[in-house]
Protein backbone atom coordinates (compact mmCIF):
# COMPACT_ATOMS: atom_id res chain seq x y z
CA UNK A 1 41.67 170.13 90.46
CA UNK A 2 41.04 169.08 86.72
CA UNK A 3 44.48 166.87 87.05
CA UNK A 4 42.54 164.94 90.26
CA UNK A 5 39.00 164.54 88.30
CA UNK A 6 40.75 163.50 85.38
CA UNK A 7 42.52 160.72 87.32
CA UNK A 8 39.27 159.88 88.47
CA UNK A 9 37.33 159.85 85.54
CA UNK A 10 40.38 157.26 84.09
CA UNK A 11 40.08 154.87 87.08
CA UNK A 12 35.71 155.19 86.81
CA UNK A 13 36.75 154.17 82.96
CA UNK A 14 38.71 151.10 84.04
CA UNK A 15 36.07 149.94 86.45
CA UNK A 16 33.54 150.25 84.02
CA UNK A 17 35.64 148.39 81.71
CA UNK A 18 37.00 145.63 83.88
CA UNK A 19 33.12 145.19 85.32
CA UNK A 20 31.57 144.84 81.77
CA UNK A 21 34.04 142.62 80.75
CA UNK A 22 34.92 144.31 77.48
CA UNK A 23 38.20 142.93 76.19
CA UNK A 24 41.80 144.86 76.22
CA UNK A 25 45.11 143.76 74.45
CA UNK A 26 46.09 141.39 77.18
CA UNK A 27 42.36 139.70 77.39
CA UNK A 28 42.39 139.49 73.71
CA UNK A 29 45.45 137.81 73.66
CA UNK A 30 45.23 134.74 76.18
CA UNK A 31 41.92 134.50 74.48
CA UNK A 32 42.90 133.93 71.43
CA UNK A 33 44.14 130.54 70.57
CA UNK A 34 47.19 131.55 68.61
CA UNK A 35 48.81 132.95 71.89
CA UNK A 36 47.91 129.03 73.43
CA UNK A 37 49.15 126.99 70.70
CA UNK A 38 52.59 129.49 70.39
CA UNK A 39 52.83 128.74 74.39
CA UNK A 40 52.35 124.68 73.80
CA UNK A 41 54.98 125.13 71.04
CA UNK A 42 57.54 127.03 72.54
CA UNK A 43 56.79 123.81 75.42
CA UNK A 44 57.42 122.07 72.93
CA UNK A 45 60.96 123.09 71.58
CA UNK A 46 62.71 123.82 74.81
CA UNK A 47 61.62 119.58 75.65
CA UNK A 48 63.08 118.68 72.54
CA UNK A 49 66.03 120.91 73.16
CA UNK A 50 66.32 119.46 76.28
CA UNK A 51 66.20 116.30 75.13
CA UNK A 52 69.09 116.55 72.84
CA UNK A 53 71.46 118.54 75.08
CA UNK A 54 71.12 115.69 77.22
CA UNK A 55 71.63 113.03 74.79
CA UNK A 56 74.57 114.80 73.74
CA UNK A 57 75.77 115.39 77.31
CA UNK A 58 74.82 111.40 77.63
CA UNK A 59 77.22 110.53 74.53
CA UNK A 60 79.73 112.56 75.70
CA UNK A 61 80.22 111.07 79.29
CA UNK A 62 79.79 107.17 77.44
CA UNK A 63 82.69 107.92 75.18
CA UNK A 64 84.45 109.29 78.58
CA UNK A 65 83.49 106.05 80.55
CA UNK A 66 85.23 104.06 77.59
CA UNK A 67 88.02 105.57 77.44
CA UNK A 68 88.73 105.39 80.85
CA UNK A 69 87.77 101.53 80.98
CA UNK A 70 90.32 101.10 77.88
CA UNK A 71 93.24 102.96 80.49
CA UNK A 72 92.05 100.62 83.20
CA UNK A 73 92.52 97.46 81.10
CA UNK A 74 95.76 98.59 79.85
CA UNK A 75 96.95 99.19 83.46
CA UNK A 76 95.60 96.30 84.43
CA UNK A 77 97.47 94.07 82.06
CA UNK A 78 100.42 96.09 82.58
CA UNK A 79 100.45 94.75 86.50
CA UNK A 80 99.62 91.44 85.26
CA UNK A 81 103.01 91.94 83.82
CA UNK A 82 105.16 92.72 86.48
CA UNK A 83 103.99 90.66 88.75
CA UNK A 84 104.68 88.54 86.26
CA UNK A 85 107.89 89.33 86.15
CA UNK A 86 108.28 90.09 89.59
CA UNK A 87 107.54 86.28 89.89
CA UNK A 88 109.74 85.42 87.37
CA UNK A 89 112.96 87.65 88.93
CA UNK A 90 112.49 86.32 92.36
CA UNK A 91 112.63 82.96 91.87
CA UNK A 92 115.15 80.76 94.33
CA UNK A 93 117.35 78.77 91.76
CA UNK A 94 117.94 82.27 89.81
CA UNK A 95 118.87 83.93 93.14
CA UNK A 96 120.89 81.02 94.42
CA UNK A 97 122.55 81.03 90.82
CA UNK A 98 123.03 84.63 91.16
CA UNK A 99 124.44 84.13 94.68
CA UNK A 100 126.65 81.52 93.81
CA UNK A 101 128.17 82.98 90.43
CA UNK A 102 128.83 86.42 91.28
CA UNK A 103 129.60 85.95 94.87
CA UNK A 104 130.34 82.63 95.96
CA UNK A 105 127.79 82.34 98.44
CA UNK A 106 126.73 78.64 98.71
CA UNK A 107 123.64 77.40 100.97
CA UNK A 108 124.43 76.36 104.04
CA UNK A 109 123.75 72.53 104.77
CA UNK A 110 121.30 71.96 107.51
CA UNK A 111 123.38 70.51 110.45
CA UNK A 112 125.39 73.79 109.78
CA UNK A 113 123.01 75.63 111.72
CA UNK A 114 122.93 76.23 115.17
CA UNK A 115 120.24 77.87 116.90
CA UNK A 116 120.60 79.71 119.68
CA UNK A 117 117.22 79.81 122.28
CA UNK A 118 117.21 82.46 125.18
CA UNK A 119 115.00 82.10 128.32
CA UNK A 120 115.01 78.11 127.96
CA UNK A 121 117.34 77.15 130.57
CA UNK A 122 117.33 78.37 134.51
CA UNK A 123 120.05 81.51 134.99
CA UNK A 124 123.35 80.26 136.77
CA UNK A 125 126.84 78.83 135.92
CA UNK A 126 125.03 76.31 133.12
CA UNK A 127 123.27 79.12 131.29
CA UNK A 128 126.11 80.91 130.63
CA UNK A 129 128.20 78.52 129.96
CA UNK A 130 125.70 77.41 127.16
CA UNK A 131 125.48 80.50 125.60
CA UNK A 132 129.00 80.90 125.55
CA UNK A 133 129.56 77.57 124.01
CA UNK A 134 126.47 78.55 121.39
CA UNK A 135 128.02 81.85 120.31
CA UNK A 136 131.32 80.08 119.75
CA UNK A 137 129.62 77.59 117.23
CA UNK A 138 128.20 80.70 115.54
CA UNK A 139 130.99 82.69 115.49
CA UNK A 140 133.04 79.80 114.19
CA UNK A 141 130.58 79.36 111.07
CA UNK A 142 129.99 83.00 110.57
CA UNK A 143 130.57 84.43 106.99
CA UNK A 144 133.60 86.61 106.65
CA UNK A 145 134.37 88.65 103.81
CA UNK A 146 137.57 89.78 103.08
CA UNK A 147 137.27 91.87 100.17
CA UNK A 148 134.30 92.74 96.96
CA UNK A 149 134.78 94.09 94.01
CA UNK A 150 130.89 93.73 93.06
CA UNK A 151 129.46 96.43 91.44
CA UNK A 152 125.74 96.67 91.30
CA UNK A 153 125.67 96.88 86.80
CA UNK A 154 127.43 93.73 87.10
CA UNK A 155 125.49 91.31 88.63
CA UNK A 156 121.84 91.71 87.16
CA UNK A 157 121.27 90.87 83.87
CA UNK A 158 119.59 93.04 81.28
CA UNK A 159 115.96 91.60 82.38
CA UNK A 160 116.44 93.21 86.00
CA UNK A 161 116.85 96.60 84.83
């Protein structure tokens, strides 16, 4: 029983105290103003740290964003460059040059060609006749090759490689 009353005699004690407003450690310290002007401080320095771990973080990604806008312009000019060159390499006197040197091809004249339309002329004797006739004519003026000795190193220049 003395346990129990002295329990009770602790939490009459804290009643008493808490009702007549007499100050404890904790009370004493939020009313002091040294505990409120540590608390604005300590505000204070985590803003400011803040602050500069984002400027930092800021400079860092800037100097990231550069970079990266330096590799664009380089890739960028180096497209400008081959198609460039592209343009330059595909160009219809150097492939009819090329043609011509290395393997005697020579453009064909223009009443050369023959073309040959399907589906024009009503089926019977005269249609086939007239394709026969056209595949003749294009058979007749069809390329042959009878032998090449072309190897691929030989016929580009040291700009197509």
């Amino acid at each position: 029983m003395n346990s129990s009353q002295n329990t009770m005699n602790a939490l009459k004690a804290l009643r008493q105290n808490v009702t007549q407003g007499k100050a404890g450690p904790i009370r004493r310290m939020v009313a002091s103003r040294s505990l409120t002007t540590l608390f604005v401080l300590s505000l204070f320095m985590v803003a400011a740290c803040l602050y500069v771990w984002q400027r930092v973080v800021a400079l860092d990604l800037i100097n990231e964003v550069a970079q990266l806008e330096e590799v664009n312009r380089l890739r960028r000019d180096i497209l400008m460059k081959t198609e460039t060159d592209v343009a330059e390499l595909s160009r219809f006197g150097r492939i009819s040059d090329l043609a011509n040197q290395k393997f005697g091809l020579v453009q064909v004249l223009p009443e050369r060609l023959y073309a040959v339309r399907f589906g024009e002329e009503a089926p019977g004797d005269n249609g086939i006749r007239q394709m026969w006739s056209a595949l003749r004519l294009s058979m007749k003026n069809a390329p042959s090759l009878e032998s090449s000795s072309a190897v691929a190193a030989d016929i580009f220049d040291d700009r197509d490689k």
